[in-house]
Protein backbone atom coordinates (compact mmCIF):
# COMPACT_ATOMS: atom_id res chain seq x y z
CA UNK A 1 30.91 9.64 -9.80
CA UNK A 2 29.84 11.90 -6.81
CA UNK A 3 31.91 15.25 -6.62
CA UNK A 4 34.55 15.13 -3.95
CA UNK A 5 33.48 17.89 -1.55
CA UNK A 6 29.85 15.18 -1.74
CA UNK A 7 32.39 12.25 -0.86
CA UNK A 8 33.69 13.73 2.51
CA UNK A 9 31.22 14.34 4.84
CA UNK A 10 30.06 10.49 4.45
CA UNK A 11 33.52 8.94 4.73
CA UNK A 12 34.22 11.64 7.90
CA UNK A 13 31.11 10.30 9.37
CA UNK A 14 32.29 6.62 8.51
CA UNK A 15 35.84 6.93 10.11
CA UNK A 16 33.58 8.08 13.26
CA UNK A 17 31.48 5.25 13.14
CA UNK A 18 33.90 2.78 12.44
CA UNK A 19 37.15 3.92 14.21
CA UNK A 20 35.69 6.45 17.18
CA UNK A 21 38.36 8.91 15.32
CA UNK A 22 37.31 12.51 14.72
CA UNK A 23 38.34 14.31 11.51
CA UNK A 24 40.93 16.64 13.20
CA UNK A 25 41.08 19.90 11.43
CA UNK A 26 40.95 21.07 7.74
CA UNK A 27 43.64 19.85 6.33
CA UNK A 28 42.66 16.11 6.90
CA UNK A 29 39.46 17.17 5.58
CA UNK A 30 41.09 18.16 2.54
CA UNK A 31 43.17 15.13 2.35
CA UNK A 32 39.85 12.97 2.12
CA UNK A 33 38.88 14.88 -1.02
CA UNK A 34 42.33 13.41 -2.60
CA UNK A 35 40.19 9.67 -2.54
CA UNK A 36 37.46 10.68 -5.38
CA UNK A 37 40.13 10.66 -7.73
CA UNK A 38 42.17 8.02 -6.40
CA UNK A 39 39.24 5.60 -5.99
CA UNK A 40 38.60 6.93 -10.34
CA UNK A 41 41.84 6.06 -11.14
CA UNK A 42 41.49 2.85 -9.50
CA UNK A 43 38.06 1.53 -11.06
CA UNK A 44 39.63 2.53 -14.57
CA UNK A 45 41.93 -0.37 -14.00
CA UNK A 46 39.72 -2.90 -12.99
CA UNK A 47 39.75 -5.88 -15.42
CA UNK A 48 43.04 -4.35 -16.81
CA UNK A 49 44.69 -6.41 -14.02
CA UNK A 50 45.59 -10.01 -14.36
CA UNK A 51 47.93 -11.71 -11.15
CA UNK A 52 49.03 -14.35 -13.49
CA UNK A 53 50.38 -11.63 -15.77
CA UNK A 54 53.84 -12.20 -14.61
CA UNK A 55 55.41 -14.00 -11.41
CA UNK A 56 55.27 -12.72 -8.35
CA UNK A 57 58.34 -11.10 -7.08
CA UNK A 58 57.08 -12.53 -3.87
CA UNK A 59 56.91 -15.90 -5.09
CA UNK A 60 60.40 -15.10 -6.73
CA UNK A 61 61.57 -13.80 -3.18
CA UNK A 62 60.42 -17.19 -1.69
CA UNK A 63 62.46 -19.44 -4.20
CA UNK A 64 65.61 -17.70 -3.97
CA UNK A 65 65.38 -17.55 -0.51
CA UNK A 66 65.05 -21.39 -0.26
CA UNK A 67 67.90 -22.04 -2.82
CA UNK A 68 70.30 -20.46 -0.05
CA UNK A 69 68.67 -22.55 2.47
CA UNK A 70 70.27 -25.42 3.58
């Protein structure tokens, strides 16, 4: 994976492109090098997943919700 500080100057220029938003000042430029790690920490998971793991608490939200119903 790319170093951080080699992350930012793409995604700044990709926020411009995509949004018309300029990166503000330095600290949102050092927010963006929080992703890197993030986006790691992410990709280690992948496959580790599985949605049918457990229920849903939304699915669980949607039954008891029409149990009280009438």
């Amino acid at each position: 994976m790319r170093m951080a500080s080699d992350l930012v100057a793409p995604t700044i220029e990709q926020i411009r492109r995509w949004s018309g938003v300029e990166c503000p000042n330095e600290a949102a430029r050092h927010g963006l090098s929080d992703f890197p790690p993030l986006l790691a920490e992410l990709e280690a998971l992948r496959g580790t997943l599985v949605f049918e793991d457990e229920p849903s608490s939304f699915e669980a939200a949607l039954q008891a919700e029409k149990e009280r119903t009438p």
